[in-house]
C-alpha atoms as a PDB file:
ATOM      1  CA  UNK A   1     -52.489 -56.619 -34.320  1.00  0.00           C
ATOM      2  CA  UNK A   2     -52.230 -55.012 -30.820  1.00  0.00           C
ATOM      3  CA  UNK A   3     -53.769 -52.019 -32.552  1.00  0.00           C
ATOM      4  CA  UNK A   4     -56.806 -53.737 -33.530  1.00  0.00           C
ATOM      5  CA  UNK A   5     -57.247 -55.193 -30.098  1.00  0.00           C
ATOM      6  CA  UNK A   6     -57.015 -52.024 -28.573  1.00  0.00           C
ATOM      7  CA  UNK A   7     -59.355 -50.347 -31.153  1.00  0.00           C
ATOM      8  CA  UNK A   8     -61.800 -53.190 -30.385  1.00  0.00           C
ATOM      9  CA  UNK A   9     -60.996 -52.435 -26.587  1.00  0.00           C
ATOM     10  CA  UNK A  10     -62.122 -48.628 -26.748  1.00  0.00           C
ATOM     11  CA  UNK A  11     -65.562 -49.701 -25.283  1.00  0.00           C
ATOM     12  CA  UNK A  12     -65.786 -52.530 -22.607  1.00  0.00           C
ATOM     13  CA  UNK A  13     -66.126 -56.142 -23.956  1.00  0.00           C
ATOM     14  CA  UNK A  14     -66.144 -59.696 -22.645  1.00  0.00           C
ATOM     15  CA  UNK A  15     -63.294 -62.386 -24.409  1.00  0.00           C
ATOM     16  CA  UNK A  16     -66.223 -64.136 -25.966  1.00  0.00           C
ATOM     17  CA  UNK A  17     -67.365 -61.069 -27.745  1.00  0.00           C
ATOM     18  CA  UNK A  18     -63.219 -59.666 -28.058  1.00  0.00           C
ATOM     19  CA  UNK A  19     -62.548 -63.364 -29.455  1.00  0.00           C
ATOM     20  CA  UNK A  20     -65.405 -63.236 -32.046  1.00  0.00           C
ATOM     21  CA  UNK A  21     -64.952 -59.585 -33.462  1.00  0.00           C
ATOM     22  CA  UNK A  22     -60.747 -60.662 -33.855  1.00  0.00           C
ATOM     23  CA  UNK A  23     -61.861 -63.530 -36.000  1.00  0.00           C
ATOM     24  CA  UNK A  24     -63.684 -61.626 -37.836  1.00  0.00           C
ATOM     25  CA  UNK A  25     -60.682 -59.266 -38.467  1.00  0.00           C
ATOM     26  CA  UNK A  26     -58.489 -62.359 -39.385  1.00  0.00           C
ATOM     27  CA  UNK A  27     -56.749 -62.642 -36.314  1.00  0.00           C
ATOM     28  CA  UNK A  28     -55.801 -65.969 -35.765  1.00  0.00           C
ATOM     29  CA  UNK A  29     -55.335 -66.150 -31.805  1.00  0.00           C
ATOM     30  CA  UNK A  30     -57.319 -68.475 -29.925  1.00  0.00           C
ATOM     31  CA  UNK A  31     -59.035 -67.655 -26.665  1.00  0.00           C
ATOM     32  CA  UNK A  32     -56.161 -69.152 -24.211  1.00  0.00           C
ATOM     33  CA  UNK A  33     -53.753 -66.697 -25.999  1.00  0.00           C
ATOM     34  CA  UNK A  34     -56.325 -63.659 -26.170  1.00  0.00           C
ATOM     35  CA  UNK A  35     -56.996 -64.264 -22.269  1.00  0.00           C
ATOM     36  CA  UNK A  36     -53.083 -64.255 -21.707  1.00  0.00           C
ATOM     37  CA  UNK A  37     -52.430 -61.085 -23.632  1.00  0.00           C
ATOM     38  CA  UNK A  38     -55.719 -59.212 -21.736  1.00  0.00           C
ATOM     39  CA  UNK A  39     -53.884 -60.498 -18.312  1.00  0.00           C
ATOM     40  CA  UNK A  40     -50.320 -59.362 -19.455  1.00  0.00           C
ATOM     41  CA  UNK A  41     -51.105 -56.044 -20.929  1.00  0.00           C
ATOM     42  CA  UNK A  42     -51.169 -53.578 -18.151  1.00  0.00           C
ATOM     43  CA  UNK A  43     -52.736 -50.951 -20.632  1.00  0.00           C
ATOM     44  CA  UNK A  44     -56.392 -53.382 -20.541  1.00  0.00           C
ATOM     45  CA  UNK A  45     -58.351 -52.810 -17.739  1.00  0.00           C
ATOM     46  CA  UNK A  46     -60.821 -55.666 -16.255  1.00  0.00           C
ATOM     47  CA  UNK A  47     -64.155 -54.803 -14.900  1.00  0.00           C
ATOM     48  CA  UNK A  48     -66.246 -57.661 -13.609  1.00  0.00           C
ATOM     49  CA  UNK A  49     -65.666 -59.751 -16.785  1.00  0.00           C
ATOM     50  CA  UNK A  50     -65.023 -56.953 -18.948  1.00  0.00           C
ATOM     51  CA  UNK A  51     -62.252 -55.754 -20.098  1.00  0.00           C
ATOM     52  CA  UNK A  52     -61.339 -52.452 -21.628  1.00  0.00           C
ATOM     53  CA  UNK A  53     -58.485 -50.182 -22.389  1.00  0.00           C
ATOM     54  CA  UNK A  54     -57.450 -46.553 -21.848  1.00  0.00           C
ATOM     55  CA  UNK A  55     -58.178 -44.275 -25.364  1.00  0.00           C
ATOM     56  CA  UNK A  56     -54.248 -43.600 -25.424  1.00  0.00           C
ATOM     57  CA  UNK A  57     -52.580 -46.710 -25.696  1.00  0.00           C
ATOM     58  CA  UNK A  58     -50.781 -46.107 -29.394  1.00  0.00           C
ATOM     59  CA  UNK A  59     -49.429 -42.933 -28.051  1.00  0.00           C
ATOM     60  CA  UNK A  60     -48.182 -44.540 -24.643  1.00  0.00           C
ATOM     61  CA  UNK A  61     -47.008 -47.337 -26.565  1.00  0.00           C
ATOM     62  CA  UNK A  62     -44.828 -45.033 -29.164  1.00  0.00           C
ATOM     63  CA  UNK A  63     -43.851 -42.465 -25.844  1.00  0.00           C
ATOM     64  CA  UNK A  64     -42.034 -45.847 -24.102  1.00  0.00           C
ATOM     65  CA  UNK A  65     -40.159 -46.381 -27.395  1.00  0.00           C
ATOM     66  CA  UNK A  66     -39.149 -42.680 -27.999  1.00  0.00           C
ATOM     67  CA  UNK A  67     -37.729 -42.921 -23.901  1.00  0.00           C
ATOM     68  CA  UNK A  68     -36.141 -46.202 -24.683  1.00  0.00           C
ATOM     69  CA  UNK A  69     -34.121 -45.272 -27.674  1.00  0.00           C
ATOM     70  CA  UNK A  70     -33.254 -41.904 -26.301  1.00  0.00           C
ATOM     71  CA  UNK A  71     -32.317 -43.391 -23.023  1.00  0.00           C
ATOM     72  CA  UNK A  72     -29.374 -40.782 -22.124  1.00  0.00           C
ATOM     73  CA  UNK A  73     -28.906 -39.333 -25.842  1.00  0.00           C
ATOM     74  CA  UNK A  74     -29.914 -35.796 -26.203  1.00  0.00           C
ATOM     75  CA  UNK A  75     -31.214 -36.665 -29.956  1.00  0.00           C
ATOM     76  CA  UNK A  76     -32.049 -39.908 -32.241  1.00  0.00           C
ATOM     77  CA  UNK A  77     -33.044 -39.957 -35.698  1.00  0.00           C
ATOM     78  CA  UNK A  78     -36.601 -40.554 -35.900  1.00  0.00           C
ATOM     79  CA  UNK A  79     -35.982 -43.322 -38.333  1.00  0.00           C
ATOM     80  CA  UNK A  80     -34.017 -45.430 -35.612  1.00  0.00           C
ATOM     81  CA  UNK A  81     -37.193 -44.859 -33.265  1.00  0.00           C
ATOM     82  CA  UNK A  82     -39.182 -46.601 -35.836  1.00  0.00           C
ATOM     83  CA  UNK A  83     -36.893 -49.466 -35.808  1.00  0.00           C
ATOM     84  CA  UNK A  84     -38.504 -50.042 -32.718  1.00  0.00           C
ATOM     85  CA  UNK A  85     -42.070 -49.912 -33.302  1.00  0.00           C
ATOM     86  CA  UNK A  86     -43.630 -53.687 -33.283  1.00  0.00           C
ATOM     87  CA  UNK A  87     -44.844 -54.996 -37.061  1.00  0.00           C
ATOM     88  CA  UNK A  88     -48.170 -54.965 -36.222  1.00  0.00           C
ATOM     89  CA  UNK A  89     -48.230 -51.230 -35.110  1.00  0.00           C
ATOM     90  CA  UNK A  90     -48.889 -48.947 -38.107  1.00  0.00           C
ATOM     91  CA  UNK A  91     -47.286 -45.362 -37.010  1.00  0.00           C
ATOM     92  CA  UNK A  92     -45.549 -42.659 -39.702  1.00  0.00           C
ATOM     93  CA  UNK A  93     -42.623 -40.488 -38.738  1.00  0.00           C
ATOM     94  CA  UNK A  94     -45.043 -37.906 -38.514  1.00  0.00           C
ATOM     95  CA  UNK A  95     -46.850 -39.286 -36.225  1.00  0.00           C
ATOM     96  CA  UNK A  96     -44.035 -40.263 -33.659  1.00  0.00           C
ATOM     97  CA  UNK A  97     -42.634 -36.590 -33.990  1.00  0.00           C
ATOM     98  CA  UNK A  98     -46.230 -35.331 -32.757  1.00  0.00           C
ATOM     99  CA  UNK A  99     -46.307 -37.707 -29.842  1.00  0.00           C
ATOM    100  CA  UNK A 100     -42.808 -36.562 -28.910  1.00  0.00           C
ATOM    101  CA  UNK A 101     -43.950 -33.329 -28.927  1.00  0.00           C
ATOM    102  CA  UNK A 102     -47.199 -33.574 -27.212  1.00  0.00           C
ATOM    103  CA  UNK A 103     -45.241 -35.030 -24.200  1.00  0.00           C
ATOM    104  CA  UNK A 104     -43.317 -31.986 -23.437  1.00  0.00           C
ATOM    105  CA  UNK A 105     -40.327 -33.773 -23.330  1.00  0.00           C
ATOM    106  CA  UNK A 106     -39.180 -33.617 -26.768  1.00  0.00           C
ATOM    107  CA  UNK A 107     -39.158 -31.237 -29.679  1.00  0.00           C
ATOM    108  CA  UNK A 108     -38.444 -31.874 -33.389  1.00  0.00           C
ATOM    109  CA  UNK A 109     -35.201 -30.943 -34.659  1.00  0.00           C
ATOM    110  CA  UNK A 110     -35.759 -27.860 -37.340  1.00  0.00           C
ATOM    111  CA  UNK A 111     -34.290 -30.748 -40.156  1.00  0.00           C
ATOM    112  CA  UNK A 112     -37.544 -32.611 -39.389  1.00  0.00           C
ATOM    113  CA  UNK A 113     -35.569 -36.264 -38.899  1.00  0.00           C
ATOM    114  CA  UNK A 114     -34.638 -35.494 -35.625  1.00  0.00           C
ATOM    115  CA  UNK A 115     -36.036 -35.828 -32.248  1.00  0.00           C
ATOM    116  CA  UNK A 116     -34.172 -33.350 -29.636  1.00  0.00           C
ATOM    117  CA  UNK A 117     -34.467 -33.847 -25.922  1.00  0.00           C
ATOM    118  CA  UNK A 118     -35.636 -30.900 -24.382  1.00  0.00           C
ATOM    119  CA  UNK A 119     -33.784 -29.524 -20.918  1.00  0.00           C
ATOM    120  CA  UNK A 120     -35.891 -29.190 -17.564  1.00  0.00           C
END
């Protein structure tokens, strides 16, 4: 669900028009509960009374996970890290391993199930 809002989010919109386009999609919040998640979600922007959010979001949203669940551990299975991942968030193994990697932080383990901290 947070993906769709996001994907609706990619170009500026008001809650009336974020409201409408969500009930289209099936998403059952009302507006009281879409205004609270714009407000809490420090990845939405407001402008004036439009609100917005940064192109990246999925990929800072599966980077915070990755850093959670490594914490201190120089490797996790990538399989744990998707644990993790909210149900409404749609993301492959694949996927996480290339947003590991596009960090700089981490590299994929040469067994292809394993994410391996990289030293600085």
């Amino acid at each position: 669900m947070v993906a769709v809002i996001y994907e609706q989010l990619k170009t500026p919109k008001s809650v009336e028009e974020l409201y409408q386009r969500l009930k289209e999609s099936g998403i059952k919040w009302n507006k009281a509960q879409l205004q609270l998640f714009l407000l809490m979600d420090s990845n939405i922007k407001r402008t004036g009374d439009l609100y917005s959010a940064d192109g990246n979001n999925l990929n800072t949203i599966i980077l915070d996970i990755v850093d959670k669940v490594m914490d201190d551990n120089p490797m996790a299975p990538i399989k744990k890290i998707m644990e993790y991942v909210p149900n409404d968030i749609i993301v492959s193994a694949e996927d996480i391993s290339k947003i590991a990697e596009q960090s700089g932080k981490y590299k994929l383990h040469s067994n292809g199930a394993v994410l391996i901290r990289i030293k600085n």
